[in-house]
Protein backbone atom coordinates (compact mmCIF):
# COMPACT_ATOMS: atom_id res chain seq x y z
CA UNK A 1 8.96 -58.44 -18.87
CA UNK A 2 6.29 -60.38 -17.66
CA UNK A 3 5.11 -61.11 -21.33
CA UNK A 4 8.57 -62.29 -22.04
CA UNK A 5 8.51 -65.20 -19.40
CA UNK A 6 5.58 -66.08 -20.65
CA UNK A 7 7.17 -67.38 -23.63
CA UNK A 8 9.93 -69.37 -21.85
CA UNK A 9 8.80 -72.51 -21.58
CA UNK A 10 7.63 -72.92 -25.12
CA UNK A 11 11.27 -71.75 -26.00
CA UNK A 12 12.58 -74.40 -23.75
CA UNK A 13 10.44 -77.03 -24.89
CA UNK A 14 11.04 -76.01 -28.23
CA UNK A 15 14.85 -76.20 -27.79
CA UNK A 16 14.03 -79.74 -26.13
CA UNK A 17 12.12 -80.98 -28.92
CA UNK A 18 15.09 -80.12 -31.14
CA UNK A 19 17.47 -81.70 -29.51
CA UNK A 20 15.02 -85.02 -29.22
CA UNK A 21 14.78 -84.56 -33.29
CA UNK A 22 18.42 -84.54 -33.66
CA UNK A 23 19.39 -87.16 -31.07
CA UNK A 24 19.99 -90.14 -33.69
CA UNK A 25 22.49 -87.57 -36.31
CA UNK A 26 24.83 -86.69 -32.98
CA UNK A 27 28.10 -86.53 -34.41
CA UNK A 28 30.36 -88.86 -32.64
CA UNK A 29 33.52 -86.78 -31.69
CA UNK A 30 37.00 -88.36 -30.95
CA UNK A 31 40.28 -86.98 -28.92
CA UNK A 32 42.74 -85.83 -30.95
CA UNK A 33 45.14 -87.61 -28.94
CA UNK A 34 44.46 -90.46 -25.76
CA UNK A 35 44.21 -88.42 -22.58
CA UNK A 36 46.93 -91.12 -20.97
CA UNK A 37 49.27 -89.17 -23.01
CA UNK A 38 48.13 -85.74 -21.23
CA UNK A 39 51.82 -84.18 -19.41
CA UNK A 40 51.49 -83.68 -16.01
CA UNK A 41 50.29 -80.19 -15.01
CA UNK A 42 52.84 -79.86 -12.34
CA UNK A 43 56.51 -81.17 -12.34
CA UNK A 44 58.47 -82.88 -9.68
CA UNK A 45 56.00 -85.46 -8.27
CA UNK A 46 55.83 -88.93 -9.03
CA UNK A 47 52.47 -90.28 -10.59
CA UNK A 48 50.45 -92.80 -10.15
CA UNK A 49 47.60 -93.91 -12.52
CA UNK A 50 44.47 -95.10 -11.18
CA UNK A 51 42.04 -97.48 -12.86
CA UNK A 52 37.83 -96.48 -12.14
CA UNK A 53 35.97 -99.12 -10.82
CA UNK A 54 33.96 -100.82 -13.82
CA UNK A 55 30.89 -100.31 -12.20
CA UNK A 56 31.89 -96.32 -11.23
CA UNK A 57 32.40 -96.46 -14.60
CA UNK A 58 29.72 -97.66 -16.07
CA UNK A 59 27.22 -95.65 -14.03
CA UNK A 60 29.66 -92.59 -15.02
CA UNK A 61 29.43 -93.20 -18.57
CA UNK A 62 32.89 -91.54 -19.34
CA UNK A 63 34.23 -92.13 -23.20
CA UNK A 64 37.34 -92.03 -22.20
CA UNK A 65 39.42 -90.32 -19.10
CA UNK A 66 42.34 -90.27 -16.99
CA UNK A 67 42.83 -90.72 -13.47
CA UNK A 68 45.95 -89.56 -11.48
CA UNK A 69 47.29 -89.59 -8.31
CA UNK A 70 50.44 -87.36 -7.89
CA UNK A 71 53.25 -88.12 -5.13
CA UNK A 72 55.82 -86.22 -3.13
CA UNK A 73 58.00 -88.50 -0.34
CA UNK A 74 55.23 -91.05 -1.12
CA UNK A 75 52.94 -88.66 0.42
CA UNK A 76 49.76 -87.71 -1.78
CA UNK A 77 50.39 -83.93 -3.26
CA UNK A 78 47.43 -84.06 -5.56
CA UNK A 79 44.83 -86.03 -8.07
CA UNK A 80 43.55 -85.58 -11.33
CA UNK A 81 40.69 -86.40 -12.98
CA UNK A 82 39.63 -86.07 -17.12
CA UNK A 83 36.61 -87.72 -17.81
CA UNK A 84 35.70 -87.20 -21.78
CA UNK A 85 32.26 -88.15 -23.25
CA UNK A 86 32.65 -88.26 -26.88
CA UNK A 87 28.57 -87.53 -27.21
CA UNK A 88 26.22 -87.38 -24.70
CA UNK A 89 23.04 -88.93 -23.82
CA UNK A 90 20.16 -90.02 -21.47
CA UNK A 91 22.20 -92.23 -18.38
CA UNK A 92 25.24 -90.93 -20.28
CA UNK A 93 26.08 -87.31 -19.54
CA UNK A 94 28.61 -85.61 -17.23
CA UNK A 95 28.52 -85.93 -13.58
CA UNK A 96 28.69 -82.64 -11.54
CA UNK A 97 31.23 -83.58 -8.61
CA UNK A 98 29.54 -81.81 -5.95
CA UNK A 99 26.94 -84.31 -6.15
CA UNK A 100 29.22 -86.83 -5.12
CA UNK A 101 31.01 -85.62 -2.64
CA UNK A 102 28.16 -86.11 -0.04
CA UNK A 103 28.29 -90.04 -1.13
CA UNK A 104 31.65 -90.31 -0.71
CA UNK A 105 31.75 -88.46 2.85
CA UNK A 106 32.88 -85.21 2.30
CA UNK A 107 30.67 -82.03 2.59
CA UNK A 108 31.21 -78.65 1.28
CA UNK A 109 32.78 -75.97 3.20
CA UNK A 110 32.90 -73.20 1.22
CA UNK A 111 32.09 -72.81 -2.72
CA UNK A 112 32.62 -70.62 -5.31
CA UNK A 113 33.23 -69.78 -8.75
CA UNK A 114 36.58 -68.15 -9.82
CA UNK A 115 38.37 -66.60 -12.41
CA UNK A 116 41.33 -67.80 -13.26
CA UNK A 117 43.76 -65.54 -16.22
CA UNK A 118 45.17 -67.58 -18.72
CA UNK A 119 48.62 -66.92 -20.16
CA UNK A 120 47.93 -64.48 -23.18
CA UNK A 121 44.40 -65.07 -23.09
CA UNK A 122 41.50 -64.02 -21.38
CA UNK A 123 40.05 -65.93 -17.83
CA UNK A 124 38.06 -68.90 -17.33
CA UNK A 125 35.68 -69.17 -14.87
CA UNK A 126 36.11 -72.37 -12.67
CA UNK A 127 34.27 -74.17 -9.82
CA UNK A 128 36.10 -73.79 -6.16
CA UNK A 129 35.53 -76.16 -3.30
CA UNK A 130 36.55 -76.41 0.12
CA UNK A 131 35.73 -79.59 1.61
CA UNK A 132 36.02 -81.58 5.30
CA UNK A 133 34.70 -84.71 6.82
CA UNK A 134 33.91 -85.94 9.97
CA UNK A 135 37.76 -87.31 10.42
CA UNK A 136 38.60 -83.42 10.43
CA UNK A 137 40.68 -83.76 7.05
CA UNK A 138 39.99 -80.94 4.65
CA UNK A 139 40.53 -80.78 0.64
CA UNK A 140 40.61 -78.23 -2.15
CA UNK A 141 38.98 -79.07 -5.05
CA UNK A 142 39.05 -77.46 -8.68
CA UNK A 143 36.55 -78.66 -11.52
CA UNK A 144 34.92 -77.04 -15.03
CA UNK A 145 33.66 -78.55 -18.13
CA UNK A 146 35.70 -77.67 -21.03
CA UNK A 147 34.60 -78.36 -24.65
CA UNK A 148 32.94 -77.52 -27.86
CA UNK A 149 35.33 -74.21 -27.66
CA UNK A 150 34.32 -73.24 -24.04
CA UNK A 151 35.54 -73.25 -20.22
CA UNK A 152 32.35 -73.14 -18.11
CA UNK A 153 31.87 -73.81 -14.09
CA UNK A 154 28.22 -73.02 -14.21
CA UNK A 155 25.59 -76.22 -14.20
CA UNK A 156 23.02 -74.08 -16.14
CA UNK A 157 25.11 -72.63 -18.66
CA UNK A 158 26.48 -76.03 -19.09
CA UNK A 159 23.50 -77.49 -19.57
CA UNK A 160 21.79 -74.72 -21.73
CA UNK A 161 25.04 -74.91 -23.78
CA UNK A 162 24.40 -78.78 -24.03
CA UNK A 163 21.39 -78.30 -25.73
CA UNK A 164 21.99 -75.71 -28.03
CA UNK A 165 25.11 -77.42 -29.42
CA UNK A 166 22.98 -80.85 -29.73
CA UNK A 167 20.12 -79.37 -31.71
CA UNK A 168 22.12 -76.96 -34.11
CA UNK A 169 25.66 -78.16 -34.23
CA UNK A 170 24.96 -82.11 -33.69
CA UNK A 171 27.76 -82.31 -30.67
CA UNK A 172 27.57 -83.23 -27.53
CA UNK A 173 31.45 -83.99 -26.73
CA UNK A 174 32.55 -82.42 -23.11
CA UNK A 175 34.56 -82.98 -20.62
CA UNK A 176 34.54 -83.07 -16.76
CA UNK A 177 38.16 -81.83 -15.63
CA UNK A 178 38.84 -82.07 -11.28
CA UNK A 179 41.86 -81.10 -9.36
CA UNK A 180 41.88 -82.17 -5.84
CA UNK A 181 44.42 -80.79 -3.64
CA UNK A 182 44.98 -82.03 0.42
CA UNK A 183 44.83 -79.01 2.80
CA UNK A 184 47.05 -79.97 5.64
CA UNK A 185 49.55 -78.30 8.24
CA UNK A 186 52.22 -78.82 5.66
CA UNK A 187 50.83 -77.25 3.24
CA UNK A 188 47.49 -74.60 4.04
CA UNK A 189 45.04 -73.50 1.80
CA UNK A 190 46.94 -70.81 0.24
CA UNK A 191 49.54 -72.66 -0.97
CA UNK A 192 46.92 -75.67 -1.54
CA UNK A 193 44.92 -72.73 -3.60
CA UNK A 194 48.54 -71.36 -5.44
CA UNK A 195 49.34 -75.01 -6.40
CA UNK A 196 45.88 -75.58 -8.15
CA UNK A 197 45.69 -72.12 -10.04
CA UNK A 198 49.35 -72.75 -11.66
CA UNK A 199 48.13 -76.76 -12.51
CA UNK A 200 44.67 -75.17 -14.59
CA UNK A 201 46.36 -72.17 -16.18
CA UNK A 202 48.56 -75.07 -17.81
CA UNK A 203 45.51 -77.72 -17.66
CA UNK A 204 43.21 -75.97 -19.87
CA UNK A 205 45.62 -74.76 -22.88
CA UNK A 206 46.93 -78.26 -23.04
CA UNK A 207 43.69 -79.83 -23.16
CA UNK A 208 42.46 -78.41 -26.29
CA UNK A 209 44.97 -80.12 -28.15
CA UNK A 210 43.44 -83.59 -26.54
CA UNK A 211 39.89 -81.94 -26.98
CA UNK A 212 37.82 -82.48 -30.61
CA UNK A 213 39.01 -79.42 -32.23
């Protein structure tokens, strides 16, 4: 075993030097449809789409997304959040959330990584947050990276993935998809948590018909 981990970071920088070779032939891949266009994951609530800051956006480096805020009794019931990034790059690559949620006041509660069945299909694995701040308001929040054929919560794999795909299939594409849900006395973490597993089990089908094939 110990000869075998030897050998790993010549494979990585191997891998690394690939994907430097094939940086300039990335394929450029576009959505098969403008995520504005995406239905709403949950029916009934009235939606409101927000516009990113350009300089969020700039430092965020998104392709192309969509950014919803979903109403009930003008009371906020949800947000979503598709940020698509047609190739990657250096200063251009997907954002994990969690390491923005310290910036923007919030701080983790609990995390995990859950799988969620798909109609007909098999699960995805998906990132799950519980977050507070100091104000003593709490939220749920869902996220995963879907593309290239794959569902993945896990910042390694994604990245590993990222590589891979750059130096033998020329395609960086991805996307960053996050569900934020209000926990609140009206409505409690497990019907916060019921809400969010019915909006990805339709989320993630749908979004391979907005995905490059």
């Amino acid at each position: 075993m110990r000869d075998r981990m030897r050998y790993a970071p010549a494979a990585v920088l191997a891998l690394g030097c690939l994907l430097l070779l094939s940086v300039q032939a990335q394929r450029t891949m576009a959505l098969q449809a403008p995520l504005a266009q995406l239905p709403d994951p949950l029916p009934g609530y009235t939606r409101t789409d927000l516009t990113v800051p350009a300089e969020e956006a700039r430092v965020a480096g998104m392709s192309s997304y969509t950014n919803r805020l979903y109403l009930r009794d003008s009371v906020e019931a949800f947000s979503l959040y598709v940020g698509f990034y047609e190739n990657q790059q250096q200063g251009r690559t997907v954002h994990s959330p969690k390491n923005c949620l310290p910036g923007a006041g919030w701080e983790p509660m609990a995390a995990e990584r859950v799988a969620v069945g798909l109609p007909g299909e098999d699960s995805v694995q998906v990132n799950r947050y519980l977050i507070g701040n100091q104000l003593g308001q709490r939220a749920l929040v869902y996220y995963w990276y879907q593309g290239r054929g794959r569902v993945a919560a896990n910042e390694y794999a994604v990245k590993w993935n990222l590589l891979r795909d750059a130096a033998l299939r020329r395609r960086t594409d991805e996307a960053l998809v996050r569900l934020v849900f209000p926990v609140t006395a009206d409505r409690p973490l497990a019907q916060a948590d019921s809400m969010a597993l019915t909006a990805i089990r339709s989320l993630v089908p749908t979004l391979r018909r907005y995905l490059p094939s």
